[in-house]
PDB file of N, CA and C in Angstrom:
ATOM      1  N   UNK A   1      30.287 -22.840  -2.550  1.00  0.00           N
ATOM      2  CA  UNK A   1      28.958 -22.719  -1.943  1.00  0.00           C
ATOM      3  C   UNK A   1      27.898 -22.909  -3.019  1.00  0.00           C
ATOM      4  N   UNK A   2      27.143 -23.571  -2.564  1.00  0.00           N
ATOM      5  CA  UNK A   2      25.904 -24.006  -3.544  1.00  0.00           C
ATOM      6  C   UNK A   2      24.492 -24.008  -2.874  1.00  0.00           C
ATOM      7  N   UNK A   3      23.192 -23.132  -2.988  1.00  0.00           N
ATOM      8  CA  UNK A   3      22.423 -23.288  -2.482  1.00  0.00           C
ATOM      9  C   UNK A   3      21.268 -23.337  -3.751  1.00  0.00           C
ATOM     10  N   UNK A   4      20.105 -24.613  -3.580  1.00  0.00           N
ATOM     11  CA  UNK A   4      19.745 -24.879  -4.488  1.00  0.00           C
ATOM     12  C   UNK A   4      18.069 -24.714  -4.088  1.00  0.00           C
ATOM     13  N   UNK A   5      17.290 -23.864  -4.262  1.00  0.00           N
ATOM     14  CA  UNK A   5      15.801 -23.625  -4.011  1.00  0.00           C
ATOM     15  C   UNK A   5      14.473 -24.434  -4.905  1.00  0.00           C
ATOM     16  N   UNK A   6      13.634 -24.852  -3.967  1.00  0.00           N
ATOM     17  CA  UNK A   6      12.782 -25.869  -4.592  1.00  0.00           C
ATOM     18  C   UNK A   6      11.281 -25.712  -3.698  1.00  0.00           C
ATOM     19  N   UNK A   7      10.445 -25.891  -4.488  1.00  0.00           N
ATOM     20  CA  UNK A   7       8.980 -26.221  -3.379  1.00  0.00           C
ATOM     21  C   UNK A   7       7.981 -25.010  -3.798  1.00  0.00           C
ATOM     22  N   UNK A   8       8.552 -24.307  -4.676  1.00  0.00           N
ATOM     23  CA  UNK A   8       7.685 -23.107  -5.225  1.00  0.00           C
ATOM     24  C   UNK A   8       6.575 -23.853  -6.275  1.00  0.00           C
ATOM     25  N   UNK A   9       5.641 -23.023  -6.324  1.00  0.00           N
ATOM     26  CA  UNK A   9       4.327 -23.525  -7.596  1.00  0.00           C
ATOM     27  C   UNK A   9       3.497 -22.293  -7.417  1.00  0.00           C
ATOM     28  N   UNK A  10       2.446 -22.734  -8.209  1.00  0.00           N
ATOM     29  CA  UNK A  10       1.268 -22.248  -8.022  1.00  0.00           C
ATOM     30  C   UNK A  10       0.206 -22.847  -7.330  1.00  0.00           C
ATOM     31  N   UNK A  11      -0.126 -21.818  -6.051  1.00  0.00           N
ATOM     32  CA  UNK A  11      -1.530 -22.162  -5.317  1.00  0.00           C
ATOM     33  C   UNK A  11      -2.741 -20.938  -5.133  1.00  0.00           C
ATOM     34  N   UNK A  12      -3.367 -21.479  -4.761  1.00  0.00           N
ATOM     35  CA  UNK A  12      -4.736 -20.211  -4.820  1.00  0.00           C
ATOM     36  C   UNK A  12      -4.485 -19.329  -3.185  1.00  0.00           C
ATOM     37  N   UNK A  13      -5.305 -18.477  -3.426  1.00  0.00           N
ATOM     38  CA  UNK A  13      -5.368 -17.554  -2.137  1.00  0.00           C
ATOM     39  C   UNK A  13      -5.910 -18.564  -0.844  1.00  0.00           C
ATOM     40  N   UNK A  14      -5.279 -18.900   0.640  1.00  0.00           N
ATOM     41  CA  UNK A  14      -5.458 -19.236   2.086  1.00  0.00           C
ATOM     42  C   UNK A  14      -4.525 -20.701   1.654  1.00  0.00           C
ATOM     43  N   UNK A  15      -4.289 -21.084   0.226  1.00  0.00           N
ATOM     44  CA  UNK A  15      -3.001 -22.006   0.837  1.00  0.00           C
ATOM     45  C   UNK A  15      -1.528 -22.336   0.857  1.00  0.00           C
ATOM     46  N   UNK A  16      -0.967 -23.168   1.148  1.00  0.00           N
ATOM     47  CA  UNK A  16       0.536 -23.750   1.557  1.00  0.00           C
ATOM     48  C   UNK A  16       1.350 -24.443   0.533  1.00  0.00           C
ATOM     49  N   UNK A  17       2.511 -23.683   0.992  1.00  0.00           N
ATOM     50  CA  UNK A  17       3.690 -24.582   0.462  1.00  0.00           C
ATOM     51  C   UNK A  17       4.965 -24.608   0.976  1.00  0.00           C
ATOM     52  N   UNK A  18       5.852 -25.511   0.943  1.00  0.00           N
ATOM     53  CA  UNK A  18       6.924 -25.231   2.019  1.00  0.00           C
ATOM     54  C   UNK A  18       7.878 -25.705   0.668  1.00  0.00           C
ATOM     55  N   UNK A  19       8.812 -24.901   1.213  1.00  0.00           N
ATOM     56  CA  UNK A  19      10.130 -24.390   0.248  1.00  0.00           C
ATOM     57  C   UNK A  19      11.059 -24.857   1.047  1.00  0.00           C
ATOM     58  N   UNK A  20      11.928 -25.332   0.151  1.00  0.00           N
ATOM     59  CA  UNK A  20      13.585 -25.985   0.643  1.00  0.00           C
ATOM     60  C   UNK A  20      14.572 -25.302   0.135  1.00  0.00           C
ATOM     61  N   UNK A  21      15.454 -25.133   0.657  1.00  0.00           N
ATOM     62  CA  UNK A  21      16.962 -24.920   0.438  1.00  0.00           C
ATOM     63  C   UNK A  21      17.922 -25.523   0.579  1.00  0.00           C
ATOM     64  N   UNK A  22      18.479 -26.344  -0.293  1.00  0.00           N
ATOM     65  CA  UNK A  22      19.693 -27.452   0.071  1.00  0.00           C
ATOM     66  C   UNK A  22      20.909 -26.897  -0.391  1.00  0.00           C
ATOM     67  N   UNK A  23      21.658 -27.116   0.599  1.00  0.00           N
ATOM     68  CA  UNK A  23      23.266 -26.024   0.772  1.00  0.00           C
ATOM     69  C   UNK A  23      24.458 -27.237   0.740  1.00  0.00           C
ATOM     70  N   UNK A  24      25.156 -26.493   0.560  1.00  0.00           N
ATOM     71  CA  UNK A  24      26.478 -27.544   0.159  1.00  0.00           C
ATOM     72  C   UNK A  24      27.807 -26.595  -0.358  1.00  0.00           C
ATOM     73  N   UNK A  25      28.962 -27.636   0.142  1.00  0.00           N
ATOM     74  CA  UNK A  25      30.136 -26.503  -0.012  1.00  0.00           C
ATOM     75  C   UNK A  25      30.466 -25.439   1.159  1.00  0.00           C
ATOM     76  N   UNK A  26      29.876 -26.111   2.352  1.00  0.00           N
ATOM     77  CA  UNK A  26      30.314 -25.252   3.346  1.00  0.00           C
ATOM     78  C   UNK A  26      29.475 -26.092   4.631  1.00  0.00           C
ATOM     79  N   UNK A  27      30.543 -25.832   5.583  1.00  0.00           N
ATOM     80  CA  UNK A  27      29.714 -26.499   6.900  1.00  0.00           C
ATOM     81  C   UNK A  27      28.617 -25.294   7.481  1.00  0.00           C
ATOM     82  N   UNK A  28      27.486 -26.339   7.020  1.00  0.00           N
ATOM     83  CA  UNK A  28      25.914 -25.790   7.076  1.00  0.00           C
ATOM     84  C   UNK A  28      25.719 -25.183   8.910  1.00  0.00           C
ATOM     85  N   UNK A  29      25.387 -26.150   9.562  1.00  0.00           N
ATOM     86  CA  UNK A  29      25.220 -25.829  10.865  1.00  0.00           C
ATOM     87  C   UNK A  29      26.132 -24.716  11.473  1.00  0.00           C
ATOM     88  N   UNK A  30      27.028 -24.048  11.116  1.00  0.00           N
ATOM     89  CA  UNK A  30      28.056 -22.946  11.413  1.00  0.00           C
ATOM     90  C   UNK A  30      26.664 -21.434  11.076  1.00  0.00           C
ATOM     91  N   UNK A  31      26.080 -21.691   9.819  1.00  0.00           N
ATOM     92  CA  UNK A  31      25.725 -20.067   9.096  1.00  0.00           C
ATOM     93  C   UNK A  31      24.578 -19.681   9.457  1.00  0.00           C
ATOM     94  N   UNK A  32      23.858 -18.582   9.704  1.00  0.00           N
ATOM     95  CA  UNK A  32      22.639 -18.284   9.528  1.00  0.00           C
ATOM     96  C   UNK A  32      22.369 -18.352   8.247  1.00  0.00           C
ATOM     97  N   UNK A  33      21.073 -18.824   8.027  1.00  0.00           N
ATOM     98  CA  UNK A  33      20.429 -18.615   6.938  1.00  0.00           C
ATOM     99  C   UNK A  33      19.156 -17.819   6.657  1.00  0.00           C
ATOM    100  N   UNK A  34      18.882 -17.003   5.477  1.00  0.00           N
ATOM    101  CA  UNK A  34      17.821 -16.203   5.542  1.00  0.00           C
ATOM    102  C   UNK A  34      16.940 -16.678   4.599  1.00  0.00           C
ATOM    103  N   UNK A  35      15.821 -16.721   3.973  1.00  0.00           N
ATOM    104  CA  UNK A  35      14.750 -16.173   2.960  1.00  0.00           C
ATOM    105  C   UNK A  35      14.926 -14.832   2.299  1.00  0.00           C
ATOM    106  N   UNK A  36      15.133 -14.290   1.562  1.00  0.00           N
ATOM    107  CA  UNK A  36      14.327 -13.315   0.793  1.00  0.00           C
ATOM    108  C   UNK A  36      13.447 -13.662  -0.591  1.00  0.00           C
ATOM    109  N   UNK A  37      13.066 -12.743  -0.637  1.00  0.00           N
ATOM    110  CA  UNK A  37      12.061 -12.868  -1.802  1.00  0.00           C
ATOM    111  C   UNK A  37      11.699 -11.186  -2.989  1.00  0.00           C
ATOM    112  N   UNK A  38      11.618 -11.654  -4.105  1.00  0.00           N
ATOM    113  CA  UNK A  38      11.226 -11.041  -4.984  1.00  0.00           C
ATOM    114  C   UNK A  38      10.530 -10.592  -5.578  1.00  0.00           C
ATOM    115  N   UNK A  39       9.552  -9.772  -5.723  1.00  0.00           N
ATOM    116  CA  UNK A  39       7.999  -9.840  -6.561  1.00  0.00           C
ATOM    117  C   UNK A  39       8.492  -9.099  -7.584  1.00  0.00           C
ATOM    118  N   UNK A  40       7.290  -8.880  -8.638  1.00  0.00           N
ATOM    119  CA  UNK A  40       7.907  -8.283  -9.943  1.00  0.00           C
ATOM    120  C   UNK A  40       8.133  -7.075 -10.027  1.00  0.00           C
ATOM    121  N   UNK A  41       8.672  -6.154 -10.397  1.00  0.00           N
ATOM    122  CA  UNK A  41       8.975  -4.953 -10.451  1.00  0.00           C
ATOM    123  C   UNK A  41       9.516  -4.375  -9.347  1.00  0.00           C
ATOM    124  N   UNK A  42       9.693  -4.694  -8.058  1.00  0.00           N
ATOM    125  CA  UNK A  42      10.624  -4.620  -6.989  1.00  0.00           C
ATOM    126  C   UNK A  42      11.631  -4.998  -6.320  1.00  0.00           C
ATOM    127  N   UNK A  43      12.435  -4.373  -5.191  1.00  0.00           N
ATOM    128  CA  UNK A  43      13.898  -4.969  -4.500  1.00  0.00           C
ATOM    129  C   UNK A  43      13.277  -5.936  -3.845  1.00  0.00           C
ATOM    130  N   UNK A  44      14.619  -7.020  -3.914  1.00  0.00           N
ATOM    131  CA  UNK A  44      14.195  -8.020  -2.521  1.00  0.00           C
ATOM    132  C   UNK A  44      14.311  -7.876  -1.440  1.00  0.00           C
ATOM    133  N   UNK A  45      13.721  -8.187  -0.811  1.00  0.00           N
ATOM    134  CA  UNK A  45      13.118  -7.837   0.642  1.00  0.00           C
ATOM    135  C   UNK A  45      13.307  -9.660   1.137  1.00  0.00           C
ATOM    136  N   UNK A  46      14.079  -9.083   2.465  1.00  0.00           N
ATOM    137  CA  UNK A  46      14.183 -10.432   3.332  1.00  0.00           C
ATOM    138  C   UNK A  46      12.726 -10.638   3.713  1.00  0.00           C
ATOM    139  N   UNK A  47      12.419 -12.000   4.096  1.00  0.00           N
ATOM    140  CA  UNK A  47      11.794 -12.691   4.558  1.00  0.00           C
ATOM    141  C   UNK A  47      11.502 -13.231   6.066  1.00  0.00           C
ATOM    142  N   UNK A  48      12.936 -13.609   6.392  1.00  0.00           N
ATOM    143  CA  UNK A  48      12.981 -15.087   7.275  1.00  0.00           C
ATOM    144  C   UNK A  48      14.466 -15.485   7.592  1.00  0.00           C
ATOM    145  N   UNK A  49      14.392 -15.274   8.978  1.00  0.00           N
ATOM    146  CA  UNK A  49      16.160 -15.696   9.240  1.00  0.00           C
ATOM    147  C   UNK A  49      16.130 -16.325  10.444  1.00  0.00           C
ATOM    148  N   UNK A  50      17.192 -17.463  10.215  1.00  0.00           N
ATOM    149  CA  UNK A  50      17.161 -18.429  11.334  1.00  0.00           C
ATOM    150  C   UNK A  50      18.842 -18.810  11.819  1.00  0.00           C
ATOM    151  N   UNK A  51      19.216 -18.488  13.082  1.00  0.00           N
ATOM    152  CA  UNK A  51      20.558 -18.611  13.251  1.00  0.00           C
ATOM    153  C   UNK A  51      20.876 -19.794  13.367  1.00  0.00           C
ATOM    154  N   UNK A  52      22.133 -19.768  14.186  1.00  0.00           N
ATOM    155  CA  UNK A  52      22.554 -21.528  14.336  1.00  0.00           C
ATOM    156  C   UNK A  52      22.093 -22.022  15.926  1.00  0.00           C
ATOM    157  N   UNK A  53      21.222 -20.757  16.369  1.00  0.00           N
ATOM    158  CA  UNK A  53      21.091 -21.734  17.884  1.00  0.00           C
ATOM    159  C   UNK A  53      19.114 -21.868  17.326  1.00  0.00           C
ATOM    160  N   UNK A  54      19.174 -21.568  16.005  1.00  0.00           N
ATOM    161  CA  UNK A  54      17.356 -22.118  16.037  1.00  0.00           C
ATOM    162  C   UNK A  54      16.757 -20.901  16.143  1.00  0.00           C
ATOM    163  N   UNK A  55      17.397 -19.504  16.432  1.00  0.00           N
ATOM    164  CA  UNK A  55      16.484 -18.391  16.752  1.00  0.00           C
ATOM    165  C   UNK A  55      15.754 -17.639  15.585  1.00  0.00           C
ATOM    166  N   UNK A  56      14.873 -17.261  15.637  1.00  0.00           N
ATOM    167  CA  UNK A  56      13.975 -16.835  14.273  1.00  0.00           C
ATOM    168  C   UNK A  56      13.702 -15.373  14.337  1.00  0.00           C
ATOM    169  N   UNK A  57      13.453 -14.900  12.819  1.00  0.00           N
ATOM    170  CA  UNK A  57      13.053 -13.739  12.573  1.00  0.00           C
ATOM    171  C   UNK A  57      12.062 -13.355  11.614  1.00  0.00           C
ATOM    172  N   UNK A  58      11.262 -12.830  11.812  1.00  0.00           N
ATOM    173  CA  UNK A  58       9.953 -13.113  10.060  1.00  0.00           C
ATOM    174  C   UNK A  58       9.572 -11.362  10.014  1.00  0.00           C
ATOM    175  N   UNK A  59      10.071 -11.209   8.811  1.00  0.00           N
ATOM    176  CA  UNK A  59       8.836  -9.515   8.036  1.00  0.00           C
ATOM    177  C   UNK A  59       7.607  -9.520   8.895  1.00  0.00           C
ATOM    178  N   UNK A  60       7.441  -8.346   9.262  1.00  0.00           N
ATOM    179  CA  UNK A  60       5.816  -8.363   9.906  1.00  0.00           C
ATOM    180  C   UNK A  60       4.788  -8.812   8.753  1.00  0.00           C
ATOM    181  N   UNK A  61       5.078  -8.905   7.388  1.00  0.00           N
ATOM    182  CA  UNK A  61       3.892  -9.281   6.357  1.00  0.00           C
ATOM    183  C   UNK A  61       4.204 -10.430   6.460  1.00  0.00           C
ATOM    184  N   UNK A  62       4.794 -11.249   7.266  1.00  0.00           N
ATOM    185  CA  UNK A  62       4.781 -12.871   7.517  1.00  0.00           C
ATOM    186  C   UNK A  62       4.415 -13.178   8.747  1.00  0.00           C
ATOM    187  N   UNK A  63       4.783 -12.614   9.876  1.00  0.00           N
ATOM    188  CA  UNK A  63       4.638 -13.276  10.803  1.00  0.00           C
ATOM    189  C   UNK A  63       3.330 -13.633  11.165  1.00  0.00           C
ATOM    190  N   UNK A  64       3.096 -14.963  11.432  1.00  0.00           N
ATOM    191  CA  UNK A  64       2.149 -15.732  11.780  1.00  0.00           C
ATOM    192  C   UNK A  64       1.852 -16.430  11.108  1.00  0.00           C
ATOM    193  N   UNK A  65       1.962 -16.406  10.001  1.00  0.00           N
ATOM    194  CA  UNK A  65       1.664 -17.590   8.481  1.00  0.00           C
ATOM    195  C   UNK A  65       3.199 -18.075   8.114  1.00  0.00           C
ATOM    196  N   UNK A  66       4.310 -17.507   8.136  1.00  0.00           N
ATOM    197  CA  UNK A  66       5.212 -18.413   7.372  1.00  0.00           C
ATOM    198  C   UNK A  66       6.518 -19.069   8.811  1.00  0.00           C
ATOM    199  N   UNK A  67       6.629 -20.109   8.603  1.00  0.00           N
ATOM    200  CA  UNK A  67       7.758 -20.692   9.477  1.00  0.00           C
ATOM    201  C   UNK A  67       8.868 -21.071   8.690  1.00  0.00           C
ATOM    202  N   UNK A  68      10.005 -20.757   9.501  1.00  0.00           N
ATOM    203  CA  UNK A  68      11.553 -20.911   9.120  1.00  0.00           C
ATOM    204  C   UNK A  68      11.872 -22.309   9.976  1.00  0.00           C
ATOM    205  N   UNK A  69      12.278 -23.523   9.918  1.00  0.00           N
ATOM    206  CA  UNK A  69      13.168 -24.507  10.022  1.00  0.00           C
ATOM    207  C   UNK A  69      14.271 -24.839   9.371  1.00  0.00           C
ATOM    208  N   UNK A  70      15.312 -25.317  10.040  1.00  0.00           N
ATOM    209  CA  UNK A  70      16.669 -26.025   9.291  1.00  0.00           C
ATOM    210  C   UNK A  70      16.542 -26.979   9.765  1.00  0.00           C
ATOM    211  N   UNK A  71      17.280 -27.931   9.167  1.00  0.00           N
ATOM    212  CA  UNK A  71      17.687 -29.401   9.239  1.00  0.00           C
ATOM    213  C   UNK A  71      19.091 -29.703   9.323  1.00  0.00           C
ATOM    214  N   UNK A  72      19.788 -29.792   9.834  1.00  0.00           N
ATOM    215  CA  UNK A  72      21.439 -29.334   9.699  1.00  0.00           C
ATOM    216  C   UNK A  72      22.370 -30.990   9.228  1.00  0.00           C
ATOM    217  N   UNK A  73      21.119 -32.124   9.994  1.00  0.00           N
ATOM    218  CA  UNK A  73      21.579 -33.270   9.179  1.00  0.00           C
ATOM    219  C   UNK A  73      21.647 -33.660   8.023  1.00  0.00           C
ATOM    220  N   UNK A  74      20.596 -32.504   7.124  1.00  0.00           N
ATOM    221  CA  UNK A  74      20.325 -32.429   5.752  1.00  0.00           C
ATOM    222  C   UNK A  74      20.978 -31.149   4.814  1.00  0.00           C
ATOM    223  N   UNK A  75      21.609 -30.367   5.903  1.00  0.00           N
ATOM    224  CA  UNK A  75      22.253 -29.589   5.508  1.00  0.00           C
ATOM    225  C   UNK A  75      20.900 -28.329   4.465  1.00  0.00           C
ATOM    226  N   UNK A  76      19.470 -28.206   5.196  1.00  0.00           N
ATOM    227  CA  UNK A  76      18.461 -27.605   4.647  1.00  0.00           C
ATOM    228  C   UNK A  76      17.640 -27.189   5.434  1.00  0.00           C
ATOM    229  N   UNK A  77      17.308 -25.622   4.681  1.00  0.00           N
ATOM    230  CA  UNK A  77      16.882 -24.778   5.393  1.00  0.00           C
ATOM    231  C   UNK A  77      15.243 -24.812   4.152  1.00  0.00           C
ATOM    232  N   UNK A  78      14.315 -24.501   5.679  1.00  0.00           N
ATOM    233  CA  UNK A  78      12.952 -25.105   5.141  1.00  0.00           C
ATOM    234  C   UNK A  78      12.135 -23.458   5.068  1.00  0.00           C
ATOM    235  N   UNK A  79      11.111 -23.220   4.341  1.00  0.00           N
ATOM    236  CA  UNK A  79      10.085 -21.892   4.562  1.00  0.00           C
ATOM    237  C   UNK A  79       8.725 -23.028   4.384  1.00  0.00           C
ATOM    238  N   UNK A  80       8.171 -23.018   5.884  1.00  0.00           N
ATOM    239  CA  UNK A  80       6.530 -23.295   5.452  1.00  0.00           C
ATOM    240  C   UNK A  80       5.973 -22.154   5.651  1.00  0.00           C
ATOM    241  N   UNK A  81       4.895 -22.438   4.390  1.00  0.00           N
ATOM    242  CA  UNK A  81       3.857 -20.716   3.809  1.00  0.00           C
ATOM    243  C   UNK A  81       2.760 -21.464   4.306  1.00  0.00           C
ATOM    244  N   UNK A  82       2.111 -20.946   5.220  1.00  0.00           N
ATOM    245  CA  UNK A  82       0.722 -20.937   5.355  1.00  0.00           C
ATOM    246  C   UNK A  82      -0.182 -19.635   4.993  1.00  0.00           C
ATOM    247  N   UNK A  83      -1.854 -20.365   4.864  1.00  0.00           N
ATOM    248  CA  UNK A  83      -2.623 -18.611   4.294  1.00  0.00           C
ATOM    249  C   UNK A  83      -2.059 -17.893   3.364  1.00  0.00           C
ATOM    250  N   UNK A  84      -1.724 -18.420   2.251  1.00  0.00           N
ATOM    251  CA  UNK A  84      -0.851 -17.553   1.462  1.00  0.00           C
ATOM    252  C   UNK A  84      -1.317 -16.512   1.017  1.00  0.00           C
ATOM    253  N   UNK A  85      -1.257 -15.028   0.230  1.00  0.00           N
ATOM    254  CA  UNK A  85      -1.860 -14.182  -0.242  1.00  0.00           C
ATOM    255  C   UNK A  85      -1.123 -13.698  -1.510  1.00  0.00           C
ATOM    256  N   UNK A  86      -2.210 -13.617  -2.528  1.00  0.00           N
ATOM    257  CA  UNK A  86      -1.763 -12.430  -3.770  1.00  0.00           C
ATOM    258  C   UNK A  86       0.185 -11.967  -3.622  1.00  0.00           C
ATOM    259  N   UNK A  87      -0.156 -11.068  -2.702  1.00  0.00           N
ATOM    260  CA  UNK A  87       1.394 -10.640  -2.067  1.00  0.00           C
ATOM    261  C   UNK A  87       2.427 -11.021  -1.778  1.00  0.00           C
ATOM    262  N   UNK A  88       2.352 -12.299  -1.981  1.00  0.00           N
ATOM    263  CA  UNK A  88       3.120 -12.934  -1.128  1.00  0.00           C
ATOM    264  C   UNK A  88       3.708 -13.354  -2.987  1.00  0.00           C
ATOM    265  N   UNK A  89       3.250 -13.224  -4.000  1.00  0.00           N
ATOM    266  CA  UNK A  89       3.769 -13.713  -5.377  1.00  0.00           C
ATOM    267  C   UNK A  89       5.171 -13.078  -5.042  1.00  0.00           C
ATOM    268  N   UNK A  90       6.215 -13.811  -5.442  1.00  0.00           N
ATOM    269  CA  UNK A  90       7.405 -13.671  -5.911  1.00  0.00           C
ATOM    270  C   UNK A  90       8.520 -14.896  -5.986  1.00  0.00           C
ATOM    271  N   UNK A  91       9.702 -14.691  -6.245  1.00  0.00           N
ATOM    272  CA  UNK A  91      10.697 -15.480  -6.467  1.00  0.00           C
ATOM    273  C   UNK A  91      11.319 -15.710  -5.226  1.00  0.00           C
ATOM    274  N   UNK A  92      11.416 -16.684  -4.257  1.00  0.00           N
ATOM    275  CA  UNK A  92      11.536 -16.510  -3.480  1.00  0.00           C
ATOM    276  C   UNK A  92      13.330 -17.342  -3.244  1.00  0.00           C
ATOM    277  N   UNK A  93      14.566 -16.562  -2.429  1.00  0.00           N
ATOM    278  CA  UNK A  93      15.701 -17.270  -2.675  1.00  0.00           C
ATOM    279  C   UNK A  93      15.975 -17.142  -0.885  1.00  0.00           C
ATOM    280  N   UNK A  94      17.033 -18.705  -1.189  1.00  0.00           N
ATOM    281  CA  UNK A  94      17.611 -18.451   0.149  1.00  0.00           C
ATOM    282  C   UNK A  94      18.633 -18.231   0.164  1.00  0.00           C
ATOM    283  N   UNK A  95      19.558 -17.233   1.011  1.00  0.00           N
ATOM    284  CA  UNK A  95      21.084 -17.212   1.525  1.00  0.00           C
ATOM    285  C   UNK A  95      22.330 -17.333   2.366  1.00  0.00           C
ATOM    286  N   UNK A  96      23.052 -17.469   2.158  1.00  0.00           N
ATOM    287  CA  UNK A  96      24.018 -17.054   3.679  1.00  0.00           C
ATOM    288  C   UNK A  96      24.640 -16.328   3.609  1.00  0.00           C
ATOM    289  N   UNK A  97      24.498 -16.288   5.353  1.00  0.00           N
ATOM    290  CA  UNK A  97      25.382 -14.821   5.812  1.00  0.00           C
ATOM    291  C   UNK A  97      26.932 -14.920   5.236  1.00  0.00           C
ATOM    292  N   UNK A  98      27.214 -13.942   4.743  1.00  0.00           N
ATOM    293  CA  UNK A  98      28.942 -13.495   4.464  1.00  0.00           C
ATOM    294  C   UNK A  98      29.464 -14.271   3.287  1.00  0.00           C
ATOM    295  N   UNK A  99      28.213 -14.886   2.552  1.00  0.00           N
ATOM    296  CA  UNK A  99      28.288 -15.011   1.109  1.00  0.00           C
ATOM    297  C   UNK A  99      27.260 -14.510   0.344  1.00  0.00           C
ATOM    298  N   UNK A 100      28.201 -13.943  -0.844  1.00  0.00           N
ATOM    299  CA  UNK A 100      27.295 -12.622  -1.950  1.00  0.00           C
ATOM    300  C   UNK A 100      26.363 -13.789  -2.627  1.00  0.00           C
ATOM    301  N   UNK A 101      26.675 -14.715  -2.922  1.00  0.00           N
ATOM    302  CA  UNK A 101      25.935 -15.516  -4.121  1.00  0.00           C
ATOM    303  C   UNK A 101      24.484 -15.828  -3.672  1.00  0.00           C
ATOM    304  N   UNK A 102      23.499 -15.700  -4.942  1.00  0.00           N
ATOM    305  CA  UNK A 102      22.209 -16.154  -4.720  1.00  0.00           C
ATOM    306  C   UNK A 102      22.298 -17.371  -5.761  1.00  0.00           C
ATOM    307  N   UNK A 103      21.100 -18.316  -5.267  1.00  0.00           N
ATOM    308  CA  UNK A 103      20.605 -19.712  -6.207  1.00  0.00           C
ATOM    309  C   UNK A 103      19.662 -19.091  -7.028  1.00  0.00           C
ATOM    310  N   UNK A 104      19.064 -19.725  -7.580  1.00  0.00           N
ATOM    311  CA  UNK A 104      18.817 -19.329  -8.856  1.00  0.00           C
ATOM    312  C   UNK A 104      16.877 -19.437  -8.569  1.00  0.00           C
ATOM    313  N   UNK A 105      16.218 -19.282  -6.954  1.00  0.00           N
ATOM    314  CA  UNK A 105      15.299 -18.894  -6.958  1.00  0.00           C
ATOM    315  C   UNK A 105      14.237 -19.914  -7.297  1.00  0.00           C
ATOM    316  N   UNK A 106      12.838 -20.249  -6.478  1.00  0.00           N
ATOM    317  CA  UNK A 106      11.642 -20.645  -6.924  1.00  0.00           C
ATOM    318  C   UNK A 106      10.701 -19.684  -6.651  1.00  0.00           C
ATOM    319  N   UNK A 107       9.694 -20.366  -7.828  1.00  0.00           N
ATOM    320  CA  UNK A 107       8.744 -19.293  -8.274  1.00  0.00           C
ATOM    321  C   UNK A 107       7.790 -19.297  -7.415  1.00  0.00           C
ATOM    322  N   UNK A 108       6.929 -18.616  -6.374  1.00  0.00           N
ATOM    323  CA  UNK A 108       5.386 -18.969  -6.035  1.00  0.00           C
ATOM    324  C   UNK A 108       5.198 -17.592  -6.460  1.00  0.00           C
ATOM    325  N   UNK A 109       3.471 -18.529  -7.291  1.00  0.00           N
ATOM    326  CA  UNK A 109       2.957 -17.614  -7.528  1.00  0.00           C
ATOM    327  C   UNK A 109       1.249 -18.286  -6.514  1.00  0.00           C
ATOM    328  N   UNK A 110       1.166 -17.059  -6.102  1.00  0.00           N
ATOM    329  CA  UNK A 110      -0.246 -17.291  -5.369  1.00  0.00           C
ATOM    330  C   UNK A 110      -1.484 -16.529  -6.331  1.00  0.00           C
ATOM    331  N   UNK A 111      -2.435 -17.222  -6.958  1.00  0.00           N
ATOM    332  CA  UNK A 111      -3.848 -16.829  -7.560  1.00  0.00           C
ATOM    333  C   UNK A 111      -4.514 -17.425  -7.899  1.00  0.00           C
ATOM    334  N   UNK A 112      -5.978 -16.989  -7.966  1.00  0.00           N
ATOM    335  CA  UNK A 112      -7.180 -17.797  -8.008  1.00  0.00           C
ATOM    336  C   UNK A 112      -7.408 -18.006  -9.661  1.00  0.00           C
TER     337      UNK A 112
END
């Protein structure tokens, strides 16, 4: 299993970025996949989970600004950030269910 995170940067406070996750080493369309994320000095805290029939789940400190998509022909699971905030700074990783391993994380950092 290999999941490889990308699409993180730096943007200012109210904007966007959409984050990828490209998976491999396992038939993709079978797993849920989640978001969590990291900020500094704290546990990670999920994000964002999307099963295999498309059904979604978002942190109440997301819902309404961030969307979960997969792509299953691409074998990639997408996070668009809209309105971003301060708070929202951290390392953000994606996973699957009923595997321990994390990728190795992109950075957003949101500030003016």
């Amino acid at each position: 299993v290999q999941l490889v995170e990308s699409g993180g940067g730096l943007v200012q406070p109210g904007g966007s970025l959409r984050l990828s996750c490209a998976a491999s080493g396992f038939v993709f369309s079978n797993y849920i996949m989640t978001w969590y994320r990291q900020a500094p000095g704290k546990g990670r805290e999920r994000v964002s989970t999307i099963d295999t029939e498309d059904i979604t789940w978002y942190a109440d400190s997301v819902k309404g600004r961030f969307t979960i998509s997969r792509d299953n022909t691409q074998n990639t699971v997408y996070l668009q950030m809209n309105n971003l905030r301060p708070e929202d700074t951290a390392v953000y990783y994606c996973k699957r269910r009923n595997y321990d391993g994390w990728g190795q994380g992109t950075q957003v950092t949101v500030s003016s």
